[in-house]
Protein backbone atom coordinates (compact mmCIF):
# COMPACT_ATOMS: atom_id res chain seq x y z
CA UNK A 1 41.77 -38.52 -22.58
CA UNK A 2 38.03 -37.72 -21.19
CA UNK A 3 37.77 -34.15 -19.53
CA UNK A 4 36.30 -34.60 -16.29
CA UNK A 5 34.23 -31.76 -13.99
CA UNK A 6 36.58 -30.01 -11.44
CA UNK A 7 33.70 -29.50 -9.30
CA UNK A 8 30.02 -29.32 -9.61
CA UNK A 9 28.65 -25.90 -8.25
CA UNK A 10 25.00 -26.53 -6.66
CA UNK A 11 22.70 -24.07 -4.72
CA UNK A 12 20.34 -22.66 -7.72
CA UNK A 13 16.75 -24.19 -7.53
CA UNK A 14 16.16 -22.81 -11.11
CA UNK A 15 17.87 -22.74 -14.54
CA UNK A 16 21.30 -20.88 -14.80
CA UNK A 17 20.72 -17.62 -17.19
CA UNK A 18 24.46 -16.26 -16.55
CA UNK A 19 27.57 -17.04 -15.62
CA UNK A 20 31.46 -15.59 -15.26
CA UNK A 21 34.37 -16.83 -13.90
CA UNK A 22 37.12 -14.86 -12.09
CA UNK A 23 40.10 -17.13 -12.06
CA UNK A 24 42.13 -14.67 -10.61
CA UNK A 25 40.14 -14.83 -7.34
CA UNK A 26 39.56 -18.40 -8.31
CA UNK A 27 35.33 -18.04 -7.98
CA UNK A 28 32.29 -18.52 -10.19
CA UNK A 29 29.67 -16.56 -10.04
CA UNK A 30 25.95 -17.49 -11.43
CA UNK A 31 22.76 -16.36 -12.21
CA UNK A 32 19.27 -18.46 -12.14
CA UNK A 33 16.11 -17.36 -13.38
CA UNK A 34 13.99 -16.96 -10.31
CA UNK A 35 16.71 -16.73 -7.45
CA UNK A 36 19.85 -15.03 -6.51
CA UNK A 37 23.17 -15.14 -7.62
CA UNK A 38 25.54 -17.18 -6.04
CA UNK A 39 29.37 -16.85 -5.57
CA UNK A 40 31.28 -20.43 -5.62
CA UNK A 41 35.43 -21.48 -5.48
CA UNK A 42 36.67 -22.68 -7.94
CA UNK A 43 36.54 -26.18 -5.84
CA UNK A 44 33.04 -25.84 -5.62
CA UNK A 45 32.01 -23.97 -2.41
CA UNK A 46 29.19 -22.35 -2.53
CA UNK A 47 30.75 -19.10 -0.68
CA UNK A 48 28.22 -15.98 -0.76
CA UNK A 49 24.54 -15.37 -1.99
CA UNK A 50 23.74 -12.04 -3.45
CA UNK A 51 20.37 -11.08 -3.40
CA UNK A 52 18.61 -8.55 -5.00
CA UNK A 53 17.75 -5.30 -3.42
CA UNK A 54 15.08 -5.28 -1.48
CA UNK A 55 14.53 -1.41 -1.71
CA UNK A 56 13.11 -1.62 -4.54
CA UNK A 57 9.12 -1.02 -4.94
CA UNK A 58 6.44 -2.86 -6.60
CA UNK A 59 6.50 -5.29 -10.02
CA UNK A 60 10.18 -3.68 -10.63
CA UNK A 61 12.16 -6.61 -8.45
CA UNK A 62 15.42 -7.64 -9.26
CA UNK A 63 15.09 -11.26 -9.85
CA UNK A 64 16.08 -12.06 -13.70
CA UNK A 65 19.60 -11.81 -13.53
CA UNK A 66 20.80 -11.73 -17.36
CA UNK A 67 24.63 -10.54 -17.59
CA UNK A 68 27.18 -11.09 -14.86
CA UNK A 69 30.75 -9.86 -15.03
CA UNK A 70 33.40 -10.05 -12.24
CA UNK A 71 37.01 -7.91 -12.02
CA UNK A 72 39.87 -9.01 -10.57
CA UNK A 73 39.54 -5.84 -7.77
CA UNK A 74 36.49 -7.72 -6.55
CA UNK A 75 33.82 -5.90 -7.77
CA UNK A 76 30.66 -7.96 -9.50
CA UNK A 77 28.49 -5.85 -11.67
CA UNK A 78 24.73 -7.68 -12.48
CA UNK A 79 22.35 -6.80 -15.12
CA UNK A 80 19.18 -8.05 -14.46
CA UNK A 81 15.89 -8.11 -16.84
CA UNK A 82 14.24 -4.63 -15.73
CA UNK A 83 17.11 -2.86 -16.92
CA UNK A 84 18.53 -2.54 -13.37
CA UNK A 85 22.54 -2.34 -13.00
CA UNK A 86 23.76 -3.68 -9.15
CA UNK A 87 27.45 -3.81 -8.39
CA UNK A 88 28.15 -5.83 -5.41
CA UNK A 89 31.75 -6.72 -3.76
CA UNK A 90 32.68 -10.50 -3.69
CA UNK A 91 31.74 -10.29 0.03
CA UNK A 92 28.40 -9.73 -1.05
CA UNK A 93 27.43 -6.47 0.19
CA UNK A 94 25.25 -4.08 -2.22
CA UNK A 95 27.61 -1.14 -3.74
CA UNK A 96 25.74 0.67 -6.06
CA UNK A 97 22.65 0.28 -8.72
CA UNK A 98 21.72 2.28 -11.62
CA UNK A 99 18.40 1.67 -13.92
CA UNK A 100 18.48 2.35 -17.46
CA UNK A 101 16.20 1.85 -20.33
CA UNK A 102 17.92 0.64 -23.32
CA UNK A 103 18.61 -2.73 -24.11
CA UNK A 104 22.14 -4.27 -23.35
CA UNK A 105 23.67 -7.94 -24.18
């Protein structure tokens, strides 16, 4: 037998640096190096973009998303590069961020 793609997820104009999958809501969600992070079915449906705060002030921008982790409540916590923590909701709105300064992988 040859495995086959169920679906192949497009939208990212750069490298993928993360990745999760939340079969229980049956989405993927992705990270690419210079661009947002995108929410797609399982079928491939590119569903919801989550960008980046835009609060945020001078060379501190969210745009290297590194660790992505989804729960089955909905909730999708990002780590990006600067040390900056952003939960989001699968609908995409912003929830919360939090900065730190140590190193996490």
């Amino acid at each position: 037998d040859f495995a086959t793609p169920r679906a192949i997820l497009t939208g990212h104009d750069y490298e993928i640096t993360c990745a999760t999958i939340c079969a229980e809501l049956g989405l993927v969600i992705s990270g690419s190096k210079e661009g947002p992070c995108l929410i797609h079915s399982m079928n491939g449906d590119l569903l919801r973009t989550l960008e980046s705060p835009e609060t945020l002030e001078g060379p501190k921008n969210c745009l290297r998303p590194q660790l992505i982790q989804a729960s089955r409540e909905g909730h999708c916590v990002i780590y990006y590069e600067n040390g900056l923590f952003c939960v989001f909701s699968v609908n995409g709105r912003l929830q919360a961020t939090m900065e730190t300064d140590d190193k996490i992988r």
